[in-house]
PDB file of N, CA and C in Angstrom:
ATOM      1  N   UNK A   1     262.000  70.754 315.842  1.00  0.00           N
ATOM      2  CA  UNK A   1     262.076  72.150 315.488  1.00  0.00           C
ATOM      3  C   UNK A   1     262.850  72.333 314.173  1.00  0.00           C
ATOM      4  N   UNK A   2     263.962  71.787 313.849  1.00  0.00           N
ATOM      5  CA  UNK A   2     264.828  71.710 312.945  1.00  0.00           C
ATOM      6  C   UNK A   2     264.000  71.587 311.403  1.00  0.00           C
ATOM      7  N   UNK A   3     263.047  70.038 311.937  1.00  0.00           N
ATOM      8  CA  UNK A   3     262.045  69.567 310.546  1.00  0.00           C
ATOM      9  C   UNK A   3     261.312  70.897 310.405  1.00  0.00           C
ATOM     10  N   UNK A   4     261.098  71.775 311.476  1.00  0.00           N
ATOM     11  CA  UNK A   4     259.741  72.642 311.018  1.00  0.00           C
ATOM     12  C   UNK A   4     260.680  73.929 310.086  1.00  0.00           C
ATOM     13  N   UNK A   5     261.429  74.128 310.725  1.00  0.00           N
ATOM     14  CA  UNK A   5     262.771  74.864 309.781  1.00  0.00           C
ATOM     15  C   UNK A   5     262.504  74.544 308.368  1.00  0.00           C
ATOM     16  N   UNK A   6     263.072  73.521 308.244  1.00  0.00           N
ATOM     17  CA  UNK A   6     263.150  73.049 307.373  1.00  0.00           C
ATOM     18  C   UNK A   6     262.198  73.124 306.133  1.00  0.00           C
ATOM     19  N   UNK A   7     261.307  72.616 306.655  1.00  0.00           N
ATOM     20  CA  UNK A   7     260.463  73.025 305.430  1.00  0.00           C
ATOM     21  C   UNK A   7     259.423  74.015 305.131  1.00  0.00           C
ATOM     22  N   UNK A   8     259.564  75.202 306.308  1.00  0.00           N
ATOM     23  CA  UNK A   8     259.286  76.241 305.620  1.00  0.00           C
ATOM     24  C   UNK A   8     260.665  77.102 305.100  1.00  0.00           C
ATOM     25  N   UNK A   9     261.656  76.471 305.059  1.00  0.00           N
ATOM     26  CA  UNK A   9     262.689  77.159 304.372  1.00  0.00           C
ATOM     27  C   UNK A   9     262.462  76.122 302.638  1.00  0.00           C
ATOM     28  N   UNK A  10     262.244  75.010 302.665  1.00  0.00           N
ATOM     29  CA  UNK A  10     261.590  74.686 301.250  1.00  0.00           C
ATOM     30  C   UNK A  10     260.370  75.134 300.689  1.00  0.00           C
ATOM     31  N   UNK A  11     259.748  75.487 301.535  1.00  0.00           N
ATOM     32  CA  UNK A  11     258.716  76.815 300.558  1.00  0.00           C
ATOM     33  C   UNK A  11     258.979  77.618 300.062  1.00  0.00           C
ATOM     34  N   UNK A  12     259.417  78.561 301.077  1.00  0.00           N
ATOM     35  CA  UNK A  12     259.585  79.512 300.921  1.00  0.00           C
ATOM     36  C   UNK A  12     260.907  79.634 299.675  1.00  0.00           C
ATOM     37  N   UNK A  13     261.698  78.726 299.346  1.00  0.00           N
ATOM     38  CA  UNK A  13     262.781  78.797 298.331  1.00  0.00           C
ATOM     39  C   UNK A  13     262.068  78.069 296.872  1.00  0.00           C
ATOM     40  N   UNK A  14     261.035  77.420 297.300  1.00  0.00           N
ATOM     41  CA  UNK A  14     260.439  76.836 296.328  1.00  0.00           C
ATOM     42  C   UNK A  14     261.486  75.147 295.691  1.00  0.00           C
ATOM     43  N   UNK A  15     261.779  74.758 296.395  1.00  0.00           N
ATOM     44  CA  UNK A  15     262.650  74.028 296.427  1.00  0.00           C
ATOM     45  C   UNK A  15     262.039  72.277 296.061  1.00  0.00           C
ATOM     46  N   UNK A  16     261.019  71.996 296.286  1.00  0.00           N
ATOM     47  CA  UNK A  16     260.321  70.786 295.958  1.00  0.00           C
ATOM     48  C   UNK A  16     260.530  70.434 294.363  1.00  0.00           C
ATOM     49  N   UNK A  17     260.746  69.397 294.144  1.00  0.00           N
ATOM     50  CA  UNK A  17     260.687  68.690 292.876  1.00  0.00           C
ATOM     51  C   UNK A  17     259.503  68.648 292.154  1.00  0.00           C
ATOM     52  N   UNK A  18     259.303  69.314 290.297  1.00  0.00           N
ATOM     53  CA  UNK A  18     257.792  69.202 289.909  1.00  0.00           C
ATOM     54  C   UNK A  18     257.578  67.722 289.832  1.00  0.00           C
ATOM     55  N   UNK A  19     255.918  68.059 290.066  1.00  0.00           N
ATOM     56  CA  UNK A  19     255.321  66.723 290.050  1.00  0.00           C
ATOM     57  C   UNK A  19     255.174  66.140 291.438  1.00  0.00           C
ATOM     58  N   UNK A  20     255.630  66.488 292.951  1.00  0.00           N
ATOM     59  CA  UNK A  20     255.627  65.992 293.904  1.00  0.00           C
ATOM     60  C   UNK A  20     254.277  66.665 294.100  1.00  0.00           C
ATOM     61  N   UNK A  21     254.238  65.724 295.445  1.00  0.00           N
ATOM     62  CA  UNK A  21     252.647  66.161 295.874  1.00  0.00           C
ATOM     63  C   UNK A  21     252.974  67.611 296.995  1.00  0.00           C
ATOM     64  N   UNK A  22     254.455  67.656 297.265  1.00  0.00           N
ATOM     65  CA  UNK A  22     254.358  69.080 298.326  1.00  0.00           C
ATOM     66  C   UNK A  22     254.774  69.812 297.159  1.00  0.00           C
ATOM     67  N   UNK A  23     254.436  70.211 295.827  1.00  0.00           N
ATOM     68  CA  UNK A  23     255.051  70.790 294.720  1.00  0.00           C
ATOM     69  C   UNK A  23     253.222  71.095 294.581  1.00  0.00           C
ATOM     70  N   UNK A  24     252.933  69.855 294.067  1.00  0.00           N
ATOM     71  CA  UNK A  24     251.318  69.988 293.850  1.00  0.00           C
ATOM     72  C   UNK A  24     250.604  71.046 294.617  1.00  0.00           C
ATOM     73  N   UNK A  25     250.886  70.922 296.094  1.00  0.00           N
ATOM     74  CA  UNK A  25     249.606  71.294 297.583  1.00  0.00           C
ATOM     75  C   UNK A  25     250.422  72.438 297.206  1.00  0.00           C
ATOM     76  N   UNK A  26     251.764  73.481 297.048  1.00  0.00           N
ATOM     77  CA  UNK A  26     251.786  74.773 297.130  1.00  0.00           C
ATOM     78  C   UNK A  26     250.798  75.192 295.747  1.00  0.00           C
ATOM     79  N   UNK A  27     251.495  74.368 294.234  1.00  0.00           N
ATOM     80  CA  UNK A  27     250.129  75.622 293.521  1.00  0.00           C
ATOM     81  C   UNK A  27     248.666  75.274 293.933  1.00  0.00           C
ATOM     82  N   UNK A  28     248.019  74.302 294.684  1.00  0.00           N
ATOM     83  CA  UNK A  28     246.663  74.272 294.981  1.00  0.00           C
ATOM     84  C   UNK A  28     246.331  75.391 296.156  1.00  0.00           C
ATOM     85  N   UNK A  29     247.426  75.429 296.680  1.00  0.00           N
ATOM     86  CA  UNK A  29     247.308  76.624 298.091  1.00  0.00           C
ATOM     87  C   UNK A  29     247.301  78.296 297.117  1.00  0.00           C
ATOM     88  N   UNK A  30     248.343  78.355 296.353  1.00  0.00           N
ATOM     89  CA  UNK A  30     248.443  79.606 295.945  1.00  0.00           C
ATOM     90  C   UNK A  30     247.181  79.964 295.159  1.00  0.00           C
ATOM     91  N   UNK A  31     246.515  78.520 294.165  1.00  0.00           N
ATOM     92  CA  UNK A  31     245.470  79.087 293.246  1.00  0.00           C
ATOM     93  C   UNK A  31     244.331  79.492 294.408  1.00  0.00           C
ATOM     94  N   UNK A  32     243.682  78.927 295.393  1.00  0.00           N
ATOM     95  CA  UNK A  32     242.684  78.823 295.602  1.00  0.00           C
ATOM     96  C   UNK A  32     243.295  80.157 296.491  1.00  0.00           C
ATOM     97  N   UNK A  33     243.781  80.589 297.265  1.00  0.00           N
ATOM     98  CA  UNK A  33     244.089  82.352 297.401  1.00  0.00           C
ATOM     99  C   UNK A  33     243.628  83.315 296.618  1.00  0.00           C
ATOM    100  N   UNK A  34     244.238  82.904 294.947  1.00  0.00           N
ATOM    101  CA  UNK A  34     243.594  83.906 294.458  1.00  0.00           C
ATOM    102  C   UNK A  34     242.201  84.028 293.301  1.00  0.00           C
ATOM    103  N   UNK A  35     241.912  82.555 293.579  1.00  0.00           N
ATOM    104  CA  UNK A  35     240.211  82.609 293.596  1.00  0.00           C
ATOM    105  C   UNK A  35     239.115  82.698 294.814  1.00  0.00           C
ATOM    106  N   UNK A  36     239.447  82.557 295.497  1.00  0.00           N
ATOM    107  CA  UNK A  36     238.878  82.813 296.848  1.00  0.00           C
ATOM    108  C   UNK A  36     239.026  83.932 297.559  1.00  0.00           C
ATOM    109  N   UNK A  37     239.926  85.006 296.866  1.00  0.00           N
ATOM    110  CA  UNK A  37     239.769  86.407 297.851  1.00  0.00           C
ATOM    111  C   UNK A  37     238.967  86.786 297.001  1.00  0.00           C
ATOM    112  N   UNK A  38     238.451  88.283 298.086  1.00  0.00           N
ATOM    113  CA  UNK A  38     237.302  88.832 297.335  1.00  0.00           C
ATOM    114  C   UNK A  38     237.634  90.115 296.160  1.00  0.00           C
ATOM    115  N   UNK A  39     237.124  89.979 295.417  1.00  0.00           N
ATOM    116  CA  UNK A  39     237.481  91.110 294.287  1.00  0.00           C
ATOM    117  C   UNK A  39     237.982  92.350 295.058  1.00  0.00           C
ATOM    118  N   UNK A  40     237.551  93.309 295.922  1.00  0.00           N
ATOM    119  CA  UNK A  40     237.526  94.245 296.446  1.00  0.00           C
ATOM    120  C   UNK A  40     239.498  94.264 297.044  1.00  0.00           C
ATOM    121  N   UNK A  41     240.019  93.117 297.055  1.00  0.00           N
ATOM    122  CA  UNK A  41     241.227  93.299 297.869  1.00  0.00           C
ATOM    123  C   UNK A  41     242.123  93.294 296.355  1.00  0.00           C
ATOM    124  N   UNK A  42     241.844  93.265 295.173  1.00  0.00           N
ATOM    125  CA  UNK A  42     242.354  93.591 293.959  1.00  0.00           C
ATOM    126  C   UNK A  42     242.334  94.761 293.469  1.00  0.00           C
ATOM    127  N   UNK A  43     241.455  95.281 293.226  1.00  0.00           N
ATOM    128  CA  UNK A  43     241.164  96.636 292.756  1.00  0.00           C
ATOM    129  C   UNK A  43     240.689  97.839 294.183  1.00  0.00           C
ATOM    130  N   UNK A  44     241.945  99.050 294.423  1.00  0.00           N
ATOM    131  CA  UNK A  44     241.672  99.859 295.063  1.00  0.00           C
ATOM    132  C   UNK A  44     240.694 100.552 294.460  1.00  0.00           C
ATOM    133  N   UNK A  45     239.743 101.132 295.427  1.00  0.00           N
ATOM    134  CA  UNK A  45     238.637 102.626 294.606  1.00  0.00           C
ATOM    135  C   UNK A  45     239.030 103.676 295.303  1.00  0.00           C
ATOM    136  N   UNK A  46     238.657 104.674 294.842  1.00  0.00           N
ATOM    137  CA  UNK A  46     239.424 106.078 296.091  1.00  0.00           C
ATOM    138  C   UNK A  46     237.668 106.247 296.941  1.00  0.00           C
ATOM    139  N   UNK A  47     237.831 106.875 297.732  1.00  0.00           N
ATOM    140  CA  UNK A  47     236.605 107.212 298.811  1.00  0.00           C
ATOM    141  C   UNK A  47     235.687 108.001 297.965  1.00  0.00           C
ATOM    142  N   UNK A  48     234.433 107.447 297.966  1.00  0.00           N
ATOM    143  CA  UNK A  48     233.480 108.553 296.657  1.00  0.00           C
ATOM    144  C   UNK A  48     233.547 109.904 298.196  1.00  0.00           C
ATOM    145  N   UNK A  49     233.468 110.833 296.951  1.00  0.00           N
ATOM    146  CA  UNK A  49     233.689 112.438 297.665  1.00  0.00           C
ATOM    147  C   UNK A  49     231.975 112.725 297.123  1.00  0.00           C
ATOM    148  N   UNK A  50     231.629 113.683 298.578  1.00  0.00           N
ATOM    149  CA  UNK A  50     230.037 114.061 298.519  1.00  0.00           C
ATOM    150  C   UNK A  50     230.419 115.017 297.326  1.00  0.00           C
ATOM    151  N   UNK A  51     228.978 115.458 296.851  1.00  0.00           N
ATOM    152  CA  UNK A  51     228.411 116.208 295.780  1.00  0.00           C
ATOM    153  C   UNK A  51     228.033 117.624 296.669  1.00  0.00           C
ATOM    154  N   UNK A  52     228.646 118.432 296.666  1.00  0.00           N
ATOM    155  CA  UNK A  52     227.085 119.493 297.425  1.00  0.00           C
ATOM    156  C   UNK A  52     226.621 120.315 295.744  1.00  0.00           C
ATOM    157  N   UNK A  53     225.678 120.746 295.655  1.00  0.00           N
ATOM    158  CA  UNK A  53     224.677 121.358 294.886  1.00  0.00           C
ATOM    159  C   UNK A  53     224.338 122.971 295.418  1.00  0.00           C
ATOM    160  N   UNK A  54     225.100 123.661 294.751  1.00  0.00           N
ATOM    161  CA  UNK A  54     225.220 125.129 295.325  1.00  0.00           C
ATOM    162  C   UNK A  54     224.434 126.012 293.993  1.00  0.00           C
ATOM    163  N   UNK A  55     223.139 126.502 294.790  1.00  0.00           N
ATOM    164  CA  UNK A  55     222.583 127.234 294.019  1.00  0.00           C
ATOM    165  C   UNK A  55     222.992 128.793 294.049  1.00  0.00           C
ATOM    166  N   UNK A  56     222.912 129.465 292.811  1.00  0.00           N
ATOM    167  CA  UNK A  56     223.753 131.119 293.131  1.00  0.00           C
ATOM    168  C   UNK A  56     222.750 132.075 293.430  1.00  0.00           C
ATOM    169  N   UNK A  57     223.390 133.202 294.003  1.00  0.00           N
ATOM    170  CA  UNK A  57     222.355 133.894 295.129  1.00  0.00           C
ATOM    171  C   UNK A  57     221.342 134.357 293.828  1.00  0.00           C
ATOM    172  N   UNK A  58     220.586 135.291 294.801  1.00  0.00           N
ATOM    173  CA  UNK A  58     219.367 135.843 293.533  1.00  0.00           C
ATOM    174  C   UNK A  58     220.211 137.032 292.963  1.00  0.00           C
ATOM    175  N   UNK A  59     221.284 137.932 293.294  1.00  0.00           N
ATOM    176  CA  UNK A  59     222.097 138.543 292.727  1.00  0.00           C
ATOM    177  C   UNK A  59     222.499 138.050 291.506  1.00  0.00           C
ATOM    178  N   UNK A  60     222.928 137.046 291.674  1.00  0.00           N
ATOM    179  CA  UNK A  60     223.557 136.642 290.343  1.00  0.00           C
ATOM    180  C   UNK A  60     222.601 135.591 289.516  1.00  0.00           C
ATOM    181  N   UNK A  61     221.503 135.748 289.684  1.00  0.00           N
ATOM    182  CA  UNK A  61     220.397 134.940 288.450  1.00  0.00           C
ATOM    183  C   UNK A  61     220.001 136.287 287.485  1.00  0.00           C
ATOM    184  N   UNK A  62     220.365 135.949 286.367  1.00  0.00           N
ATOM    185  CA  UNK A  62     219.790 137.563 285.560  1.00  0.00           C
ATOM    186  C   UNK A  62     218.936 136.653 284.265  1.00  0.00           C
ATOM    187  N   UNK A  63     218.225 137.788 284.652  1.00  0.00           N
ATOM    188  CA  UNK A  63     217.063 137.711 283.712  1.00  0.00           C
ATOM    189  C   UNK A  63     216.151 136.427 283.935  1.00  0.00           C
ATOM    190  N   UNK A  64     216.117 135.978 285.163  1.00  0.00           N
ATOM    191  CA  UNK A  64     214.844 135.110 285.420  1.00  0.00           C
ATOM    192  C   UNK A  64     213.767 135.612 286.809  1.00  0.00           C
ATOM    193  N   UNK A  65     212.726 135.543 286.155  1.00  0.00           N
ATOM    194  CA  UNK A  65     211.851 136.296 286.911  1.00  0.00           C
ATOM    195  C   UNK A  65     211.126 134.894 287.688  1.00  0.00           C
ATOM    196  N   UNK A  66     211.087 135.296 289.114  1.00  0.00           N
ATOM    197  CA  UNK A  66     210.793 133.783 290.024  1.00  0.00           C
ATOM    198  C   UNK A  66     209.772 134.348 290.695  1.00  0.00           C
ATOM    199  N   UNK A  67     209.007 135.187 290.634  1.00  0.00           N
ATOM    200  CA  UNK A  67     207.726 135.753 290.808  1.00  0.00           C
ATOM    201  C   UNK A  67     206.693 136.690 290.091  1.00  0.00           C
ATOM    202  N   UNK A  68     205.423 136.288 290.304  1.00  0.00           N
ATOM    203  CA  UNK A  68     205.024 136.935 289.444  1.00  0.00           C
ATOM    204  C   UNK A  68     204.943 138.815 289.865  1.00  0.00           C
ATOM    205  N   UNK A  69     204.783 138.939 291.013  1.00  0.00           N
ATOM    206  CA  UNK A  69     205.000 140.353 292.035  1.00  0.00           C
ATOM    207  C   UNK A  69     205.820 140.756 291.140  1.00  0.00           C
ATOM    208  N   UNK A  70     207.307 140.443 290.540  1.00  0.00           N
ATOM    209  CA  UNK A  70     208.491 141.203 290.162  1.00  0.00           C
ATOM    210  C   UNK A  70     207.944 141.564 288.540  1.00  0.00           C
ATOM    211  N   UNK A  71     206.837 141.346 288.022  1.00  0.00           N
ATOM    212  CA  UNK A  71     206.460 141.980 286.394  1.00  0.00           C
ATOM    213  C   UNK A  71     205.783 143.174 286.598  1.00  0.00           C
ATOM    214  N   UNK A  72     206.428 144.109 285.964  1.00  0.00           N
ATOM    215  CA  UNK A  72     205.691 145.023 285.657  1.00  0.00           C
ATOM    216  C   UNK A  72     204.810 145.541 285.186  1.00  0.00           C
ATOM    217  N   UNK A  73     203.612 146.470 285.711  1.00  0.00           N
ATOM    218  CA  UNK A  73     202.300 146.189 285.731  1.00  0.00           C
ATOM    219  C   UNK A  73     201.785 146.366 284.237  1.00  0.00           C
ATOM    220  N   UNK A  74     202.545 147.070 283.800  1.00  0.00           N
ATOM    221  CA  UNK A  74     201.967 147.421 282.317  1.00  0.00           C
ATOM    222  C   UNK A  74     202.072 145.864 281.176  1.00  0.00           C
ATOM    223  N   UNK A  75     202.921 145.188 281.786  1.00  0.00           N
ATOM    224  CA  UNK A  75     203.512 144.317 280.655  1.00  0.00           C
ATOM    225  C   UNK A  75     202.021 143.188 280.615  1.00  0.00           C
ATOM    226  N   UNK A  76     201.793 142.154 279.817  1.00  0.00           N
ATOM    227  CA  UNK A  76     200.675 141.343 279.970  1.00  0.00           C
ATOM    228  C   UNK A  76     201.316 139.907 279.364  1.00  0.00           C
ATOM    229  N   UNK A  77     201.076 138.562 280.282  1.00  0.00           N
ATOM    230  CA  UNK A  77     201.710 137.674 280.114  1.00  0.00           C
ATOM    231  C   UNK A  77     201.212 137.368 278.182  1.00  0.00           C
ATOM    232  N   UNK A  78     201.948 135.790 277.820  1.00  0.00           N
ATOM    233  CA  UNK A  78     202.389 135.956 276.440  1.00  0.00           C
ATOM    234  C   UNK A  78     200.589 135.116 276.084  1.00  0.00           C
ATOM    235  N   UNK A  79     200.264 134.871 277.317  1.00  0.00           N
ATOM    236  CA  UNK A  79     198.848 134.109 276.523  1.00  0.00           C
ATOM    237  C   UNK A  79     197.804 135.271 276.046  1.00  0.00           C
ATOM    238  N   UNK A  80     198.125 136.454 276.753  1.00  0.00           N
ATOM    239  CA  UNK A  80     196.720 137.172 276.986  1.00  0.00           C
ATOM    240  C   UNK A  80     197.369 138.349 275.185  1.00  0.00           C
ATOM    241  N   UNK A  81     198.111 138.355 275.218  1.00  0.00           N
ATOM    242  CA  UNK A  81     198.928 139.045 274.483  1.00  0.00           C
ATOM    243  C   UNK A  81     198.259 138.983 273.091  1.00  0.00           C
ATOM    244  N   UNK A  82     197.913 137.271 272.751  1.00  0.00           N
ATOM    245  CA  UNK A  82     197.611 137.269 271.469  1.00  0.00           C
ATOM    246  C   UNK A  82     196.179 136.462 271.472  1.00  0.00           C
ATOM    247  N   UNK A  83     195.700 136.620 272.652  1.00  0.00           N
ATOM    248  CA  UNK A  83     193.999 136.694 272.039  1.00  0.00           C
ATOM    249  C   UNK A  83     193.458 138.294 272.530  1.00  0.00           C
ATOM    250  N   UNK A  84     194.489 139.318 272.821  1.00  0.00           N
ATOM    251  CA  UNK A  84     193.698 140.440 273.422  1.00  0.00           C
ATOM    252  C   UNK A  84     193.288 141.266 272.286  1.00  0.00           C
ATOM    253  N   UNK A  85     192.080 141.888 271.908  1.00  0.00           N
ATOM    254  CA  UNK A  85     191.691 142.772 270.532  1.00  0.00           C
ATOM    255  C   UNK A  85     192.694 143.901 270.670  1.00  0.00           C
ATOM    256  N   UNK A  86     193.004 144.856 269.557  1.00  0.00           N
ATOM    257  CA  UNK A  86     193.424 146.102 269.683  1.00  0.00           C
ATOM    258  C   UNK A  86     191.954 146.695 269.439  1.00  0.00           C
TER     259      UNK A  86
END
């Protein structure tokens, strides 16, 4: 129990001599962590928020005519306008 102490209290202090092979196996442990996680645990995104698409009532559309019923009878669309004779 003592040995197992032990040397996770030399990890964790970083305590190994460079150039040893338990010096070596921690940066091979640490690199391959952070090539081997997945991108997604690096970069937070916030939650995409829905879109709604709110069209405004017919009160408040001015000046667009969305039927032909709503022209007044006298008026004559713009094709007939300029082939009609006087």
């Amino acid at each position: 129990m003592r040995a197992a102490l032990s040397i996770v209290k030399n990890i964790l202090l970083w305590s190994y001599p460079r150039g040893s092979w338990q010096y070596d196996l921690l940066c091979i442990l640490i690199l391959a962590f952070i090539l081997l996680t997945p991108s997604d645990w690096y970069h937070s995104k916030p939650a995409p928020q829905p879109i709604g698409i709110e069209q405004p009532a017919p009160s408040e559309r001015s000046g667009v005519i969305t039927d032909e019923s709503n022209r007044n009878e006298n008026e004559t669309p713009e094709d007939e306008k300029g082939s009609a004779k006087p």
